[in-house]
C-alpha atoms as a PDB file:
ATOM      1  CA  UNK A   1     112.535 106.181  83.571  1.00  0.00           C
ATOM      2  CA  UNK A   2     112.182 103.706  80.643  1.00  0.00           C
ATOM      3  CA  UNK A   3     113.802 106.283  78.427  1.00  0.00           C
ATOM      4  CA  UNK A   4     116.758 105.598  80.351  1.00  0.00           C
ATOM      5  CA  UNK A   5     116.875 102.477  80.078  1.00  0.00           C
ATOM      6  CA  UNK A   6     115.407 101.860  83.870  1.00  0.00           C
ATOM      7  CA  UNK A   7     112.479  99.530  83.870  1.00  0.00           C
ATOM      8  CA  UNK A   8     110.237  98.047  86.835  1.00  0.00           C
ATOM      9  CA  UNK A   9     112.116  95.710  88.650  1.00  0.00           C
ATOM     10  CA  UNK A  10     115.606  97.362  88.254  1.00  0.00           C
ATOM     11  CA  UNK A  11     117.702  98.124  91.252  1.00  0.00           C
ATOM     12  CA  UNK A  12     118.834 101.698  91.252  1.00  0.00           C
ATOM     13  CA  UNK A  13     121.427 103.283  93.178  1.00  0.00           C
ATOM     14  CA  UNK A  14     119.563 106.878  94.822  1.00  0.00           C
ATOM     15  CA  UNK A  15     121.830 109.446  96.149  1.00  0.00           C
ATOM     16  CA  UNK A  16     119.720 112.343  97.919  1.00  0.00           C
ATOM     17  CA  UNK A  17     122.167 115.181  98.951  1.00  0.00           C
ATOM     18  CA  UNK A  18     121.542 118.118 100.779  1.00  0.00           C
ATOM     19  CA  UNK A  19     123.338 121.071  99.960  1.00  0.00           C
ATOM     20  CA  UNK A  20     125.454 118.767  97.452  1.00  0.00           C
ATOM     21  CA  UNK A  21     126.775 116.399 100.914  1.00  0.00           C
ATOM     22  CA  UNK A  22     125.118 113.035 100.564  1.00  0.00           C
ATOM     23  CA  UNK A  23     122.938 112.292 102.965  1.00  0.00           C
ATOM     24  CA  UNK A  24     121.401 108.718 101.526  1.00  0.00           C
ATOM     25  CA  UNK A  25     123.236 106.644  99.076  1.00  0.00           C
ATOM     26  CA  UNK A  26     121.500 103.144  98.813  1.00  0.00           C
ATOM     27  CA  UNK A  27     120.832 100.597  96.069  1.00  0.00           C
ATOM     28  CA  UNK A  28     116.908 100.669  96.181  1.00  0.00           C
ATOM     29  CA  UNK A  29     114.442  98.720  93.977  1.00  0.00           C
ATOM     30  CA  UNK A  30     112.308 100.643  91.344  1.00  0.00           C
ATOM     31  CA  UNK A  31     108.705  99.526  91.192  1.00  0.00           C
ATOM     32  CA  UNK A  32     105.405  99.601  90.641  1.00  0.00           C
ATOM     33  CA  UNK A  33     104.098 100.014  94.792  1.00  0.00           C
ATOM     34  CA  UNK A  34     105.618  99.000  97.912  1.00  0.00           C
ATOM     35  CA  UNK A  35     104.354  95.627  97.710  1.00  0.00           C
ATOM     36  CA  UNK A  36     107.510  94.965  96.379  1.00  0.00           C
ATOM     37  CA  UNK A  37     109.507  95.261  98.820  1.00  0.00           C
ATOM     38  CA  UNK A  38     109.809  94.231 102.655  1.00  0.00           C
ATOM     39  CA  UNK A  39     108.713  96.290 105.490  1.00  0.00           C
ATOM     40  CA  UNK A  40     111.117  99.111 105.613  1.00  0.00           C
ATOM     41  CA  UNK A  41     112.953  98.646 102.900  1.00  0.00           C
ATOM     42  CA  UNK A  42     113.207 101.658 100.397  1.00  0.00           C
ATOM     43  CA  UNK A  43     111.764 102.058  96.950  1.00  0.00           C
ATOM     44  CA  UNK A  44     112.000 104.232  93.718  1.00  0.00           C
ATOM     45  CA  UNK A  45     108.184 104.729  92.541  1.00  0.00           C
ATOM     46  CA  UNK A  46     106.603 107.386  90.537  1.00  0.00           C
ATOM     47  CA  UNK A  47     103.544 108.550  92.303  1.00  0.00           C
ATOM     48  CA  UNK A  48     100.033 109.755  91.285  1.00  0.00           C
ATOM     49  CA  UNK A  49     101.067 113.050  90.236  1.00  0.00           C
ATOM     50  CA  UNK A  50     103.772 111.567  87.805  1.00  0.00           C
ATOM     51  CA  UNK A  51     106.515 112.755  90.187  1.00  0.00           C
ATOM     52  CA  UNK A  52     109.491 109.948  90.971  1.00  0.00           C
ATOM     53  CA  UNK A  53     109.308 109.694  95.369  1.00  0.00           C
ATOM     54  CA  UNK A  54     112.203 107.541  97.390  1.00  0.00           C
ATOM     55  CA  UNK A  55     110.256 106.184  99.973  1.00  0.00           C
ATOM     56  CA  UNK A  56     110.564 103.135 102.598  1.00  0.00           C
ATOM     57  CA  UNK A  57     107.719 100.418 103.603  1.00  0.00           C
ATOM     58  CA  UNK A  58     105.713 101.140 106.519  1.00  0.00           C
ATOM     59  CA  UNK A  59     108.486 103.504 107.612  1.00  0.00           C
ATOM     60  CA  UNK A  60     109.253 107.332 107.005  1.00  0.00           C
ATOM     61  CA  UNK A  61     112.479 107.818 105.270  1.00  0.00           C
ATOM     62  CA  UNK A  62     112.513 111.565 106.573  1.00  0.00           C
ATOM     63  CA  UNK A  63     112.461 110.298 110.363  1.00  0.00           C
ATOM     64  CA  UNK A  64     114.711 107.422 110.039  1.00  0.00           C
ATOM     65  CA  UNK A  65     117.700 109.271 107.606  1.00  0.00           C
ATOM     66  CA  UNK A  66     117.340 112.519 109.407  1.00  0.00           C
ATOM     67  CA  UNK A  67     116.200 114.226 106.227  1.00  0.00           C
ATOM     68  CA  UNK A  68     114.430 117.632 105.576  1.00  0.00           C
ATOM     69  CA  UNK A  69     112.740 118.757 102.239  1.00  0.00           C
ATOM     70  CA  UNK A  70     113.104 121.736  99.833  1.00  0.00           C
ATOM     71  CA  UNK A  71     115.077 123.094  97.194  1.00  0.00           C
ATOM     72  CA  UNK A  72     118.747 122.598  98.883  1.00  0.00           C
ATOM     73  CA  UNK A  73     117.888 118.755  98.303  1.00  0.00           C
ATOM     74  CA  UNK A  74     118.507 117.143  94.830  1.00  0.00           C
ATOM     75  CA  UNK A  75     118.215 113.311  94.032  1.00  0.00           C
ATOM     76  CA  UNK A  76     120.603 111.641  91.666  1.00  0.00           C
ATOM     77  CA  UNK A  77     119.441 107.753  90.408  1.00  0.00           C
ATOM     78  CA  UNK A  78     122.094 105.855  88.460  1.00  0.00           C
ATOM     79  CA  UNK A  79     121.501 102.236  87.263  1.00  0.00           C
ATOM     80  CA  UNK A  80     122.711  99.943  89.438  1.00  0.00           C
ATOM     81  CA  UNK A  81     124.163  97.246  86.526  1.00  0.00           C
ATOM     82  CA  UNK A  82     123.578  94.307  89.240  1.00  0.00           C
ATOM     83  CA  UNK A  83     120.685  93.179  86.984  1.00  0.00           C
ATOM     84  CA  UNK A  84     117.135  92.867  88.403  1.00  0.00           C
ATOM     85  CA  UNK A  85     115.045  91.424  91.325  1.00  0.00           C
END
């Protein structure tokens, strides 16, 4: 993410579509763990197998967006340009 110019504590905006229709479209912090952020709030975080996951706090983003998984699912992240936390 550094390479583009995204660093830990950035906001982000995430845009998961499904079959190119967005489906989630938030500004969501990019961090280290979800320590970071409240109780279901969401987060950008890159996981133990190097993979970047959209996830919320204590809560399952699948269950509360009405979300599915597999390849007619794409993720874009833009920087948000509202600065940092």
């Amino acid at each position: 993410m550094e390479e583009n110019g995204i660093r830990h504590g950035d906001f982000v905006n995430v845009k998961l579509l499904h079959r190119g229709k967005p489906v989630f479209n938030r500004k969501v912090l990019h961090h280290k763990s979800f320590g970071y952020v409240s109780e279901g709030e969401p987060i950008l975080a890159c996981s133990e197998t190097q993979y970047m996951l959209i996830a919320l706090n204590r809560k399952n983003i699948v269950t509360e967006n009405d979300l599915g998984d597999g390849p007619d699912y794409t993720m874009e992240i833009r920087k948000d340009g509202t600065g940092r936390e």
